[in-house]
PDB file of N, CA and C in Angstrom:
ATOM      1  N   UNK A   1     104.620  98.609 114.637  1.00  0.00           N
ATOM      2  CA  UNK A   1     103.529  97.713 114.302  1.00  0.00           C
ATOM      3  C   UNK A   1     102.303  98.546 113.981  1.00  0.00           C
ATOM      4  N   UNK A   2     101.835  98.119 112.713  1.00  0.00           N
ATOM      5  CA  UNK A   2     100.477  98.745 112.285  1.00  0.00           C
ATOM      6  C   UNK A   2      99.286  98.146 112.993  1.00  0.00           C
ATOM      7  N   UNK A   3      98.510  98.678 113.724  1.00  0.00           N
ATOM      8  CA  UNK A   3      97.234  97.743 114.289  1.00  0.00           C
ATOM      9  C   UNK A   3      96.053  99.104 114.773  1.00  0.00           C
ATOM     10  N   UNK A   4      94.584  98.243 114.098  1.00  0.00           N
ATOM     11  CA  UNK A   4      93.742  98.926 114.689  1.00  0.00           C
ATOM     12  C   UNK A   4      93.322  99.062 115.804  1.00  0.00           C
ATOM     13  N   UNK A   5      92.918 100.354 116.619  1.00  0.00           N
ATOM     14  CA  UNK A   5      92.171 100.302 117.974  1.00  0.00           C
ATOM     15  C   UNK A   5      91.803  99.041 118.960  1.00  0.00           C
ATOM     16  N   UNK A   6      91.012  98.398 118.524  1.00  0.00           N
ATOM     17  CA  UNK A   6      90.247  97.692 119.091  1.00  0.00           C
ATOM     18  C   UNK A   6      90.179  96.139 118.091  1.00  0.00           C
ATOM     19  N   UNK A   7      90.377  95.049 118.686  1.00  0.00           N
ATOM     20  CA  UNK A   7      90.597  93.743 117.657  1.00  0.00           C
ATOM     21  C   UNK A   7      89.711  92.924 118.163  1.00  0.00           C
ATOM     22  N   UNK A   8      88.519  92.440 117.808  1.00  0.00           N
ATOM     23  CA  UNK A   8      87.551  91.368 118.789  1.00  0.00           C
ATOM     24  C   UNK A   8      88.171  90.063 118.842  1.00  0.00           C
ATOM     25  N   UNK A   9      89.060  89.522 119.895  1.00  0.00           N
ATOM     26  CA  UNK A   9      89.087  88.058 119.945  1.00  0.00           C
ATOM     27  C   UNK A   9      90.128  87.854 121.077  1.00  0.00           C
ATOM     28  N   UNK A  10      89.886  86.745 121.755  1.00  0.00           N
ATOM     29  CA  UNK A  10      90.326  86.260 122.930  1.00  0.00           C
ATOM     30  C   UNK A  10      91.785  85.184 122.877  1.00  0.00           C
ATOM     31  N   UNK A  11      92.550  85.271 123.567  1.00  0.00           N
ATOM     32  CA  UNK A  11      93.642  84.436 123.407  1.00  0.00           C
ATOM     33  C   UNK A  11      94.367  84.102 124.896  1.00  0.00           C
ATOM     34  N   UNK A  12      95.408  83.563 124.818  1.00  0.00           N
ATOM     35  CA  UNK A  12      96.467  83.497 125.728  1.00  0.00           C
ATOM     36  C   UNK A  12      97.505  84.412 125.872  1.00  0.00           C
ATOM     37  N   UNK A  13      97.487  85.275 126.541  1.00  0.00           N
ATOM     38  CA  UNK A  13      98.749  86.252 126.083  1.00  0.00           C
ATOM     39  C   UNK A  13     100.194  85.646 126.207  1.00  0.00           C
ATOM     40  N   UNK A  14     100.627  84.915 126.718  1.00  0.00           N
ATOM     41  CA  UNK A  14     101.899  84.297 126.979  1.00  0.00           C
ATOM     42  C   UNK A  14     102.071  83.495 126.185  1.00  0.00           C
ATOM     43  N   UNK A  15     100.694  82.544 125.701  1.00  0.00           N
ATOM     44  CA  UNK A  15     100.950  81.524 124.249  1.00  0.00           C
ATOM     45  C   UNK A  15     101.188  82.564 123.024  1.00  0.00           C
ATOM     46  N   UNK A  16     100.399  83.308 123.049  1.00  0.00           N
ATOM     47  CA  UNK A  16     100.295  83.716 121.835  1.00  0.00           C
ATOM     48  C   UNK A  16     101.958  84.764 121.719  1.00  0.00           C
ATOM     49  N   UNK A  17     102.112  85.156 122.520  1.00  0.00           N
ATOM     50  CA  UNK A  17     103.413  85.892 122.936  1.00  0.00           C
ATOM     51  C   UNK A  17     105.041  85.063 122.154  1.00  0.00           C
ATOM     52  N   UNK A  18     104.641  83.754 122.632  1.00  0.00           N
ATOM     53  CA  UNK A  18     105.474  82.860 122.919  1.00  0.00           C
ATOM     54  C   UNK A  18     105.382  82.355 121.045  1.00  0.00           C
ATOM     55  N   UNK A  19     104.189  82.196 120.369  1.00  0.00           N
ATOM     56  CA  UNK A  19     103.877  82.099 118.999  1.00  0.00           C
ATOM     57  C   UNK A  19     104.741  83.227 118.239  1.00  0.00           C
ATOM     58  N   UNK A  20     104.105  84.261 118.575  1.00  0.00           N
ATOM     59  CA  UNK A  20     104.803  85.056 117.771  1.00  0.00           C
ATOM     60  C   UNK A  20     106.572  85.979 118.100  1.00  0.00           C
ATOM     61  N   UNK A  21     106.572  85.154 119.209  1.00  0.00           N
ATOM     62  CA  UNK A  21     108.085  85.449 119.570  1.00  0.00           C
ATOM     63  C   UNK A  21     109.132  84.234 118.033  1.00  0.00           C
ATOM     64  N   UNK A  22     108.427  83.382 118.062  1.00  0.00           N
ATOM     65  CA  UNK A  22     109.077  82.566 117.353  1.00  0.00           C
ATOM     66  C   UNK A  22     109.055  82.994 115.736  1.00  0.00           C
ATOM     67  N   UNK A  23     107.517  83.683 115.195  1.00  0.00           N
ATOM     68  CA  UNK A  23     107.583  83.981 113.816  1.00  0.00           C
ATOM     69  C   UNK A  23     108.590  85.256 113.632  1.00  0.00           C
ATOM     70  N   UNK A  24     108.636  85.943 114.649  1.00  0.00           N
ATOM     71  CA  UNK A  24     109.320  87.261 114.348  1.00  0.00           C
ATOM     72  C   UNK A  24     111.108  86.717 114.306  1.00  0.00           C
ATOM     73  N   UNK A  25     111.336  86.072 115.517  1.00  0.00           N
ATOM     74  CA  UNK A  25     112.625  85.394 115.235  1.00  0.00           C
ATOM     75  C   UNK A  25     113.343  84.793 114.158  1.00  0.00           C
ATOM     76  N   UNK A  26     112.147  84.125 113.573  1.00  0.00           N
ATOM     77  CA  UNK A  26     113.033  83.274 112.714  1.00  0.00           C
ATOM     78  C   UNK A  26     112.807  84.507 111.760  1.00  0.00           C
ATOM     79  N   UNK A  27     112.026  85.806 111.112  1.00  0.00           N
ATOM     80  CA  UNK A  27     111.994  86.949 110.466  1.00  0.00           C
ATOM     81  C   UNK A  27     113.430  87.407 110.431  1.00  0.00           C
ATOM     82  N   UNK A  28     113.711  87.517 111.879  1.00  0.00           N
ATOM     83  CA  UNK A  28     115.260  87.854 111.697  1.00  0.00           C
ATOM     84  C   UNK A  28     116.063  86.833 111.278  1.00  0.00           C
ATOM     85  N   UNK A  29     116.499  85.985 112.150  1.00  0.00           N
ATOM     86  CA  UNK A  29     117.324  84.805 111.416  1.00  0.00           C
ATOM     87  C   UNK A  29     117.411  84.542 110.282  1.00  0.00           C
ATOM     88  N   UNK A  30     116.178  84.988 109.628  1.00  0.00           N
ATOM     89  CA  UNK A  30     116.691  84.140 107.681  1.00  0.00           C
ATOM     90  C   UNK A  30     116.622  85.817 106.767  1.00  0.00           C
ATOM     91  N   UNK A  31     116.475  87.074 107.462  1.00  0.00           N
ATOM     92  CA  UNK A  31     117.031  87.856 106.785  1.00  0.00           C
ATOM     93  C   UNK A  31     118.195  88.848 106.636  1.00  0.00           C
ATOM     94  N   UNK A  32     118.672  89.536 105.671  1.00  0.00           N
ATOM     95  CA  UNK A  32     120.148  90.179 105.647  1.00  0.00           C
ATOM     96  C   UNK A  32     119.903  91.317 106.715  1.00  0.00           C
ATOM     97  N   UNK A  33     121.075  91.307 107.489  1.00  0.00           N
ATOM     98  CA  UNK A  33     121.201  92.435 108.798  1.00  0.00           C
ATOM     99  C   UNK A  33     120.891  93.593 108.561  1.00  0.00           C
ATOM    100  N   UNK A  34     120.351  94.374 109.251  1.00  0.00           N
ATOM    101  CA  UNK A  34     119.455  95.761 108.856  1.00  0.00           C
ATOM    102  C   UNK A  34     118.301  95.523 108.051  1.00  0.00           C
ATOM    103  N   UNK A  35     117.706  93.997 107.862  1.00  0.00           N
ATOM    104  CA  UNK A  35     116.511  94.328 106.782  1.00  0.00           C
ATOM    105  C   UNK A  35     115.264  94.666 107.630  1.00  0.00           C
ATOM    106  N   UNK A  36     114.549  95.146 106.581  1.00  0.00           N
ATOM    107  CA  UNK A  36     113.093  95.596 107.012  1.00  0.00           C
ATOM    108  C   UNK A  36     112.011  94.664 107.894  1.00  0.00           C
ATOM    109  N   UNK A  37     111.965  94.648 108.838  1.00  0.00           N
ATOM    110  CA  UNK A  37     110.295  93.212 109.376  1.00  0.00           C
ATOM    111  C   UNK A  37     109.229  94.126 109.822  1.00  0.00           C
ATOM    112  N   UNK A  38     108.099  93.741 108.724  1.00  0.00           N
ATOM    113  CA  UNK A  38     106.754  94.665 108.970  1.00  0.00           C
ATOM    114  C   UNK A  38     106.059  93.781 109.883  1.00  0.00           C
ATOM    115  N   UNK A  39     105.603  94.691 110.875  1.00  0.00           N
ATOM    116  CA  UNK A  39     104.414  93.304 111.734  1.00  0.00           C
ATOM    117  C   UNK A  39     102.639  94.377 111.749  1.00  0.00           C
ATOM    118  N   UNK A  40     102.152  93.379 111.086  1.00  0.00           N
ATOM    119  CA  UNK A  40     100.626  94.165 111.386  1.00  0.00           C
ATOM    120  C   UNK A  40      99.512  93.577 112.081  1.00  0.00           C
ATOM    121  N   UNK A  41      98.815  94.187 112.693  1.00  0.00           N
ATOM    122  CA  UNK A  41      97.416  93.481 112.841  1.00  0.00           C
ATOM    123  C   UNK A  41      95.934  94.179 112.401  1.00  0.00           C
ATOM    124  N   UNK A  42      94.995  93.338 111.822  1.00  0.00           N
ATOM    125  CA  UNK A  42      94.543  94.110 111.121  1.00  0.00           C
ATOM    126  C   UNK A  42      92.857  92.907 111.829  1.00  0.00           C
ATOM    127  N   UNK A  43      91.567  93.585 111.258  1.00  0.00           N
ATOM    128  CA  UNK A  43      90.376  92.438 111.457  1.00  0.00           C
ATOM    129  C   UNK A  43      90.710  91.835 109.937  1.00  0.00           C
ATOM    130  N   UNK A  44      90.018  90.911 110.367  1.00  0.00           N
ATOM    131  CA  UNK A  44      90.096  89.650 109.120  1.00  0.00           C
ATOM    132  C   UNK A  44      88.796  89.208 109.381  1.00  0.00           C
ATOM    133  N   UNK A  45      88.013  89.337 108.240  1.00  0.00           N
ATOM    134  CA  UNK A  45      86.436  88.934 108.565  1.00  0.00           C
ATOM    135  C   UNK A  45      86.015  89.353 109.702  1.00  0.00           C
ATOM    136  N   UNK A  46      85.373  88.952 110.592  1.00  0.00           N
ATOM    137  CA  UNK A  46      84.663  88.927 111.645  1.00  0.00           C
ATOM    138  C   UNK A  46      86.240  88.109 113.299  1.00  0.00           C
ATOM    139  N   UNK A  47      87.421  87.979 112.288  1.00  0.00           N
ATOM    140  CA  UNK A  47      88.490  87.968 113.554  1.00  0.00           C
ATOM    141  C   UNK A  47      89.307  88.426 113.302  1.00  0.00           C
ATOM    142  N   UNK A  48      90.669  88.027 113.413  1.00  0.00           N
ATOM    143  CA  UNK A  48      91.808  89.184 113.703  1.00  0.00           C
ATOM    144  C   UNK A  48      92.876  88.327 112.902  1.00  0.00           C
ATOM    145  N   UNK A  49      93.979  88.957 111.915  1.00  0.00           N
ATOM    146  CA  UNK A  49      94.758  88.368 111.350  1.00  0.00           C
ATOM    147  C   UNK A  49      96.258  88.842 111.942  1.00  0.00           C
ATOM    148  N   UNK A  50      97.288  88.544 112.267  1.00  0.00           N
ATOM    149  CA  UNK A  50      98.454  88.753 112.641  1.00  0.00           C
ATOM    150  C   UNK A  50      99.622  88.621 111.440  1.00  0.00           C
ATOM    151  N   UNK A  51     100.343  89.379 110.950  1.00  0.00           N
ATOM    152  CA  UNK A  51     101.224  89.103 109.708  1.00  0.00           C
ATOM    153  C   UNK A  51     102.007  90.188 109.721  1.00  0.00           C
ATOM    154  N   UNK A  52     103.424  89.020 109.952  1.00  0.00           N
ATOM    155  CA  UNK A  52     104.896  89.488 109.979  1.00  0.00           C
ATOM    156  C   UNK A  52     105.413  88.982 108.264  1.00  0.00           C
ATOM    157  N   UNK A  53     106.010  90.059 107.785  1.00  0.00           N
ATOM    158  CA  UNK A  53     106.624  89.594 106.616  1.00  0.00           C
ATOM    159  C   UNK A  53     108.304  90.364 106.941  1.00  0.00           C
ATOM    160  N   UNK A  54     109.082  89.616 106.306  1.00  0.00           N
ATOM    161  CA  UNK A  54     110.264  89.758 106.204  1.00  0.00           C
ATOM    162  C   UNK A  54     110.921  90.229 104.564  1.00  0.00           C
ATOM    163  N   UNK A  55     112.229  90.226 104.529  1.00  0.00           N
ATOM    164  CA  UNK A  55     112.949  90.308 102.644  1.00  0.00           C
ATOM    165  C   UNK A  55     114.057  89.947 102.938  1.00  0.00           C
ATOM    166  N   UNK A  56     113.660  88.436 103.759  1.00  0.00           N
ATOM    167  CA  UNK A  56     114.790  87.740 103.390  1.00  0.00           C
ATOM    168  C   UNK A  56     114.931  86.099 102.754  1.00  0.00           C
ATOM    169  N   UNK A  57     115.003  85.034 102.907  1.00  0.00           N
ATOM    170  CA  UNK A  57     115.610  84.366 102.201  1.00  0.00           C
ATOM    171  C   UNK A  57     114.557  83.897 101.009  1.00  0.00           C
ATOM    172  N   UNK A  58     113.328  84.017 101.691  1.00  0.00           N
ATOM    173  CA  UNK A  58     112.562  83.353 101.336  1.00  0.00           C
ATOM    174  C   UNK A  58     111.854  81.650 101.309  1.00  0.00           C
ATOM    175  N   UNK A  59     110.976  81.175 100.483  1.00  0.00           N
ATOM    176  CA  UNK A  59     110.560  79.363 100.929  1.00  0.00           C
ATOM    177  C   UNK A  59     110.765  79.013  99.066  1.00  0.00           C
ATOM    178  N   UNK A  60     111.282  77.587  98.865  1.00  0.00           N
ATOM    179  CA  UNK A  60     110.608  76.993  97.895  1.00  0.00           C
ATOM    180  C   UNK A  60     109.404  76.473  97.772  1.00  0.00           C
ATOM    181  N   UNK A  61     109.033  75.889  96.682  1.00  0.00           N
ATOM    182  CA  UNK A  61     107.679  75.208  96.907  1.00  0.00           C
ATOM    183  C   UNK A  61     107.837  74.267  97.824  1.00  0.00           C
ATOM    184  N   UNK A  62     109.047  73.449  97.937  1.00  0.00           N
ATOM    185  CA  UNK A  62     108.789  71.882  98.924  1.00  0.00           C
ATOM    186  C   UNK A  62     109.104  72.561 100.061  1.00  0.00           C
ATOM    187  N   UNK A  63     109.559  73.628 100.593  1.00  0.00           N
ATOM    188  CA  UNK A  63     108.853  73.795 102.386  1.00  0.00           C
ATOM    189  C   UNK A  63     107.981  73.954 102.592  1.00  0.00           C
ATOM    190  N   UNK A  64     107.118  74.393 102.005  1.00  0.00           N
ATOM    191  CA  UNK A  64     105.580  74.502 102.649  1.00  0.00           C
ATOM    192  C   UNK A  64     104.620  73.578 103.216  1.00  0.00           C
ATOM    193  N   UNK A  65     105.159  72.140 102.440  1.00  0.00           N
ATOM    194  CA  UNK A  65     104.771  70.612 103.303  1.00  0.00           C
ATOM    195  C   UNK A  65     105.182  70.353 104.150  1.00  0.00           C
ATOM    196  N   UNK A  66     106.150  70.888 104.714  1.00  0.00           N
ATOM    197  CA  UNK A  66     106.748  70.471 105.925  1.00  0.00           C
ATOM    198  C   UNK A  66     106.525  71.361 106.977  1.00  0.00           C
ATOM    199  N   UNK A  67     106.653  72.944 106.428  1.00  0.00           N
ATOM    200  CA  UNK A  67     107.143  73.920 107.006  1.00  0.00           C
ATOM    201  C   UNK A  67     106.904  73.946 108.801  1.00  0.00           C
ATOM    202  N   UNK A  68     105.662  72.942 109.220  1.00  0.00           N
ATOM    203  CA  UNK A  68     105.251  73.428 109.990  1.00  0.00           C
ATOM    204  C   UNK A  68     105.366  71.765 110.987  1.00  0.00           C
ATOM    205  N   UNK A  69     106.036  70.753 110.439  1.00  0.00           N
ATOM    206  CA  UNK A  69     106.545  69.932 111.245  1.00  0.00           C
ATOM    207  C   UNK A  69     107.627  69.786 112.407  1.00  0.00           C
ATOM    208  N   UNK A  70     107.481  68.831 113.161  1.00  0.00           N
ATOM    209  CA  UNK A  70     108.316  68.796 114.468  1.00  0.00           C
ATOM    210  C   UNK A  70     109.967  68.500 113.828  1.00  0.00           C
ATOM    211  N   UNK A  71     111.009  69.192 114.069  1.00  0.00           N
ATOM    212  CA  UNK A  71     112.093  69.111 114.112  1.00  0.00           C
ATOM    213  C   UNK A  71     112.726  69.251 112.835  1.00  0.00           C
ATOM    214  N   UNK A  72     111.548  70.060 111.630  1.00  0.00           N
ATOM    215  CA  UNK A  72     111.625  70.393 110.772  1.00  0.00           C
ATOM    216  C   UNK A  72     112.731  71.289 109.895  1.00  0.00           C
ATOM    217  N   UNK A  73     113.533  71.384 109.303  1.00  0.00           N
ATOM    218  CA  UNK A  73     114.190  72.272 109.182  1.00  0.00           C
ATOM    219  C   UNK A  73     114.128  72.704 106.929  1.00  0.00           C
ATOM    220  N   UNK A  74     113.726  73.736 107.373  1.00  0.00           N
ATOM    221  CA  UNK A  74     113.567  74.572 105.585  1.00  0.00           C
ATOM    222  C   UNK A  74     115.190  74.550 104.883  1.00  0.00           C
ATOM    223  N   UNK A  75     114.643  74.405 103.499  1.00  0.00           N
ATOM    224  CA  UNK A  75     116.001  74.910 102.648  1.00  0.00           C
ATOM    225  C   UNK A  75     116.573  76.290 102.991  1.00  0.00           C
ATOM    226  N   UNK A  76     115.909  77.091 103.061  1.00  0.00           N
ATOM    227  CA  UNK A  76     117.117  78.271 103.539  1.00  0.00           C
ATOM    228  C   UNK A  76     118.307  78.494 104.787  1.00  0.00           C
ATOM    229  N   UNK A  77     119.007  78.832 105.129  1.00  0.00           N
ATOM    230  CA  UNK A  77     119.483  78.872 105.690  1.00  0.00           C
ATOM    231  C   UNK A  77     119.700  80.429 106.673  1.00  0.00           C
ATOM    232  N   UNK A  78     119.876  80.467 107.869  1.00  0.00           N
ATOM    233  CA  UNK A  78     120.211  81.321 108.574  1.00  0.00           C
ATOM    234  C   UNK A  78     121.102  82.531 108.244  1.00  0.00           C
ATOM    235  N   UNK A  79     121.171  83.599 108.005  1.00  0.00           N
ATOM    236  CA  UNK A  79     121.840  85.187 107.310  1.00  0.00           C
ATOM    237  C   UNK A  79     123.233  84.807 108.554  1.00  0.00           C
ATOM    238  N   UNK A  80     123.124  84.810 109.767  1.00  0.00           N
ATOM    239  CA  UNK A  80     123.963  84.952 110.545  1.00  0.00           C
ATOM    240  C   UNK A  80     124.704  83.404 111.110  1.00  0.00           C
ATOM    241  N   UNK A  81     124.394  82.176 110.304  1.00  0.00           N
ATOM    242  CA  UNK A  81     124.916  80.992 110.835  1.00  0.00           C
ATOM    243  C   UNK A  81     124.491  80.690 112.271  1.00  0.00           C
ATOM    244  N   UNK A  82     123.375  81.118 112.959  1.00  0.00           N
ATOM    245  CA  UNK A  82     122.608  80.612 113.644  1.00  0.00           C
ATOM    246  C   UNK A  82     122.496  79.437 113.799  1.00  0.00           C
ATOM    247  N   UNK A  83     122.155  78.654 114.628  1.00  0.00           N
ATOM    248  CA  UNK A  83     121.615  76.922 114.795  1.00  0.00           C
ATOM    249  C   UNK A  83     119.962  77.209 114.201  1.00  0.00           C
ATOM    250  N   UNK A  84     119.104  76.082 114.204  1.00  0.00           N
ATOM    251  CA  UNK A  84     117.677  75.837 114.430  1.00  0.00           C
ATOM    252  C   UNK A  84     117.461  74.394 114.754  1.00  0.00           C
ATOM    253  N   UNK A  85     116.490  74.480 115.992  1.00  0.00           N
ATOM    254  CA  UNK A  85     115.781  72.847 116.287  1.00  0.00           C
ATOM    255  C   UNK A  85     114.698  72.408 115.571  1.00  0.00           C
ATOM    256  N   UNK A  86     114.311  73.061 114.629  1.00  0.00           N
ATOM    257  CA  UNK A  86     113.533  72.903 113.735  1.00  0.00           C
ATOM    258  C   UNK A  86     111.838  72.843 114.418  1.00  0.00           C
ATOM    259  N   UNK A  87     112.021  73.431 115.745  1.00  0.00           N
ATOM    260  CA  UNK A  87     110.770  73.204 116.594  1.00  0.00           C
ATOM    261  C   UNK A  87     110.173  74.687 116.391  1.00  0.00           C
ATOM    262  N   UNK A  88     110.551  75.927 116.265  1.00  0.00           N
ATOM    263  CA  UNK A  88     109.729  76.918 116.545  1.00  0.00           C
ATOM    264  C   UNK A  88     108.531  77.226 115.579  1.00  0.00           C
ATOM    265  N   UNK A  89     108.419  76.842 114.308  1.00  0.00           N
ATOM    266  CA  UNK A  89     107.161  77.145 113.951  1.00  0.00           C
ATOM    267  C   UNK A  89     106.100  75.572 114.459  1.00  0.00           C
ATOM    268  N   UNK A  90     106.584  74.604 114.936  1.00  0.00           N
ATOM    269  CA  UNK A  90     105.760  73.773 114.682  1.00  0.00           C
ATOM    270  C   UNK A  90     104.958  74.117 116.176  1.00  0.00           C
ATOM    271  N   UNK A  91     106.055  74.929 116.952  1.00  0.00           N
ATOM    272  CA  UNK A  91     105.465  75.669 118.503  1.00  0.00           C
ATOM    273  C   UNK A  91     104.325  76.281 117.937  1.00  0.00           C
ATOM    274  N   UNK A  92     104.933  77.247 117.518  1.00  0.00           N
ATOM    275  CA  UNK A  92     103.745  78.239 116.478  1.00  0.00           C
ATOM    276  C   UNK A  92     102.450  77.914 116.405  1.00  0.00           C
ATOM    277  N   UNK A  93     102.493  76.951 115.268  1.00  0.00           N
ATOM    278  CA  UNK A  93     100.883  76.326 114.921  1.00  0.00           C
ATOM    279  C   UNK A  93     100.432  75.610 115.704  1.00  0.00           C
ATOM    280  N   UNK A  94     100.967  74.718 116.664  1.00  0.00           N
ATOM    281  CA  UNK A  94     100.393  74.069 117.449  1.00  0.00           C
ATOM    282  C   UNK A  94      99.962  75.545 118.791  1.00  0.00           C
ATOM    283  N   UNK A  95     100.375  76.492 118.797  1.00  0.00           N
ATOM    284  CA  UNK A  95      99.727  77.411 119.840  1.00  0.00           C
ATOM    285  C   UNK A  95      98.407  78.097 119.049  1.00  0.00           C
ATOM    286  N   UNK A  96      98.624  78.264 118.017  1.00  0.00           N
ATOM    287  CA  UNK A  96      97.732  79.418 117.095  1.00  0.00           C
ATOM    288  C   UNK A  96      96.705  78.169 116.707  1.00  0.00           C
ATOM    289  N   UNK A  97      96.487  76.775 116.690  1.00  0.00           N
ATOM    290  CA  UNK A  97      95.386  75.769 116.356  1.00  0.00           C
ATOM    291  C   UNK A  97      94.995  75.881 117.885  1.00  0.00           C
ATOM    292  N   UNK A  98      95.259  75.697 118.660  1.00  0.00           N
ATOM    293  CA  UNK A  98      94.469  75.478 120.341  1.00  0.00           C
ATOM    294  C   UNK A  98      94.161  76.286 120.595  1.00  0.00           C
ATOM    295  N   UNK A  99      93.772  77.603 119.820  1.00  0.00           N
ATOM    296  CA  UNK A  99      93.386  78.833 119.908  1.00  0.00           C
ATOM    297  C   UNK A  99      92.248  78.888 118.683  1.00  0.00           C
ATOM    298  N   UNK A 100      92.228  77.718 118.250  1.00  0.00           N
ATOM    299  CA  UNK A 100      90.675  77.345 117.088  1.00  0.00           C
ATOM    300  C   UNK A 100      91.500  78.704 115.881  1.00  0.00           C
ATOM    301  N   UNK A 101      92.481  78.655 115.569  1.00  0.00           N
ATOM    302  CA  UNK A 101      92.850  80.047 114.616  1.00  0.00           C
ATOM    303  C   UNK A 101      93.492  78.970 113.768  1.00  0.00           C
ATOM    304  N   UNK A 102      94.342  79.554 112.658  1.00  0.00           N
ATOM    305  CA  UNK A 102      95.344  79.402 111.777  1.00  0.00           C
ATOM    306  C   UNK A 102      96.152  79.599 111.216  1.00  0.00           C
ATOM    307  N   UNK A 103      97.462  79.090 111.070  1.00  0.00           N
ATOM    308  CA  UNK A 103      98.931  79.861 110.323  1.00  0.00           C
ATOM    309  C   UNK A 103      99.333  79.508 108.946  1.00  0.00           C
ATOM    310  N   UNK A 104      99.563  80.650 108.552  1.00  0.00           N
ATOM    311  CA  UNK A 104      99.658  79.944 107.248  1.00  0.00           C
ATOM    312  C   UNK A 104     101.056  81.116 106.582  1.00  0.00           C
ATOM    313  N   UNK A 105     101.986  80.459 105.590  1.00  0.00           N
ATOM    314  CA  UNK A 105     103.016  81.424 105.516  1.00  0.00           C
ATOM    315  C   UNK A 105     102.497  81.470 103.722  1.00  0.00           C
ATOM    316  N   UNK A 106     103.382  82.611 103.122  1.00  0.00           N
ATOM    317  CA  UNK A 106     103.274  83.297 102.105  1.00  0.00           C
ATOM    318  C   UNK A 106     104.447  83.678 100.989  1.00  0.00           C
ATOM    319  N   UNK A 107     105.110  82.857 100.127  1.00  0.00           N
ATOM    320  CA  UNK A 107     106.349  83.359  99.822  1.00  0.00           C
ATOM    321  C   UNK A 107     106.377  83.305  98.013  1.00  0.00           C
ATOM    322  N   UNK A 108     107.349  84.694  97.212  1.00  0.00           N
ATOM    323  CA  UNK A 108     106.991  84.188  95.973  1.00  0.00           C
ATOM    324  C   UNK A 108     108.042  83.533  95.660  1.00  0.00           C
ATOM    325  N   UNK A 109     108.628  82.683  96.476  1.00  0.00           N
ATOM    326  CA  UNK A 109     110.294  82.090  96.092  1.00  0.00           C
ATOM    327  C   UNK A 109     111.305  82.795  96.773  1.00  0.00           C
ATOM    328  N   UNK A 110     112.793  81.877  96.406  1.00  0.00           N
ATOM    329  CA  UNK A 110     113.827  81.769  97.124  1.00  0.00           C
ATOM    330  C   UNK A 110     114.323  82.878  97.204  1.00  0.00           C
ATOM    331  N   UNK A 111     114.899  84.107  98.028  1.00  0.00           N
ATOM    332  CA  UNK A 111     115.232  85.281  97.640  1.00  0.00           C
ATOM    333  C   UNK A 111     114.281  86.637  97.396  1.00  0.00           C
ATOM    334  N   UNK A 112     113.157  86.406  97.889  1.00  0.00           N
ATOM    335  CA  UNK A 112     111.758  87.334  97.933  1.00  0.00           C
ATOM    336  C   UNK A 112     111.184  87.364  99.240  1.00  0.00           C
ATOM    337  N   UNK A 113     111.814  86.682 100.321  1.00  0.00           N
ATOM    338  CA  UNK A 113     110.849  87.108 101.579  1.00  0.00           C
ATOM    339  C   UNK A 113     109.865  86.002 102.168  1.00  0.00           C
ATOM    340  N   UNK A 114     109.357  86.255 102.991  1.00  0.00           N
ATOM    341  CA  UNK A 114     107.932  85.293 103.534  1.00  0.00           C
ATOM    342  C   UNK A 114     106.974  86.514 104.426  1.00  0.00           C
ATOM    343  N   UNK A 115     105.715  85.764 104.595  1.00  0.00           N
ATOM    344  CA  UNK A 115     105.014  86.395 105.277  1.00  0.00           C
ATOM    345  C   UNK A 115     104.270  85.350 105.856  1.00  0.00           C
ATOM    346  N   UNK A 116     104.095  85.071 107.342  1.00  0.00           N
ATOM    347  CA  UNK A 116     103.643  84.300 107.860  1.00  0.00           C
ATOM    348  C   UNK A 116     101.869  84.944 108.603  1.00  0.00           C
ATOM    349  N   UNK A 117     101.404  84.798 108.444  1.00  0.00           N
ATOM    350  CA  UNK A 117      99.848  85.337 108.588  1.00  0.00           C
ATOM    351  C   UNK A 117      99.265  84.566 109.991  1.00  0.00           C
ATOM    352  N   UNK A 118      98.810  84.860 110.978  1.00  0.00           N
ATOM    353  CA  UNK A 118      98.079  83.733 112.205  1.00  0.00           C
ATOM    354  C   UNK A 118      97.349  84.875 112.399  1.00  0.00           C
ATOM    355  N   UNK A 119      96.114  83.625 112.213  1.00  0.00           N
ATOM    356  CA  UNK A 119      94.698  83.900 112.062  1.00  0.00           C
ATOM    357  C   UNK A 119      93.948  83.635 113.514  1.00  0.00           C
ATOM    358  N   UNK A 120      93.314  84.645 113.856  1.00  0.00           N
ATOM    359  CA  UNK A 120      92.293  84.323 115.161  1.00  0.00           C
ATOM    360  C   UNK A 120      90.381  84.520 115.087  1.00  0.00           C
ATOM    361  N   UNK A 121      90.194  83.665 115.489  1.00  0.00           N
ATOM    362  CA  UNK A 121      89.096  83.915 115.402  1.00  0.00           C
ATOM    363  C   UNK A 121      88.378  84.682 116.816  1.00  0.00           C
ATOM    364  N   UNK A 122      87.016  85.330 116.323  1.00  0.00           N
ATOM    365  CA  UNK A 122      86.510  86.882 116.398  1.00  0.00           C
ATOM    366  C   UNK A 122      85.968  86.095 117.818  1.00  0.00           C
ATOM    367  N   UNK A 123      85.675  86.552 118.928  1.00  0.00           N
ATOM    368  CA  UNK A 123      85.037  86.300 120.190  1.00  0.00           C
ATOM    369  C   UNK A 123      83.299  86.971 119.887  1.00  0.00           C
ATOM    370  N   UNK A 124      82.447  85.491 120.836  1.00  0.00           N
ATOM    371  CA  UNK A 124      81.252  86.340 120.509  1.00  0.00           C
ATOM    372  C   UNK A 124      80.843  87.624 121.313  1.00  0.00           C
TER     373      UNK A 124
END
């Protein structure tokens, strides 16, 4: 993991733990075995941005309306035939919003990857 020194902003460590246990998971789950998962943290304005990207299945345009609903489940499918409850990103955003932050994912299409970004804001 790439990350600077020092990051100004306050959280839950077990929520936020528990958030990004789930983005990195499903990183694996929807990509081909041995692929690459970059995780960085970097400042973002005046707070802190978190972003895991993967190279695997990738999103169409119509997951991104959903992507982040309860029991939700995306067009791609799992590399390893995995299950999904369609609950872990909606865990996600609902931990990374009660934290006044934001998630937001990143993909150029089916077969190019995602990058899911959670945003925190800076402590005074």
């Amino acid at each position: 993991m790439r990350a600077p020194d020092v990051l100004p902003t306050r959280f839950d460590p077990e929520r936020l733990r528990d958030a990004l246990d789930n983005i990195v998971s499903n990183a694996v789950k929807y990509s081909p075995l041995g692929a690459e998962i970059v995780t960085e943290a970097a400042r973002d304005g005046d707070g802190v941005a978190l972003r895991v990207t993967d190279r695997g299945s990738g999103l169409r345009p119509e997951d991104f309306g959903r992507m982040f609903g309860r029991f939700q489940r995306l067009s791609a499918k799992p590399m390893g035939g995995e299950s999904s409850t369609g609950l872990g990103l909606f865990s996600a955003k609902r931990i990374v919003d009660l934290h006044g932050g934001a998630l937001l994912a990143e993909s150029d299409g089916p077969g190019r990857g995602t990058s899911f970004v959670l945003r925190l804001p800076a402590t005074a």
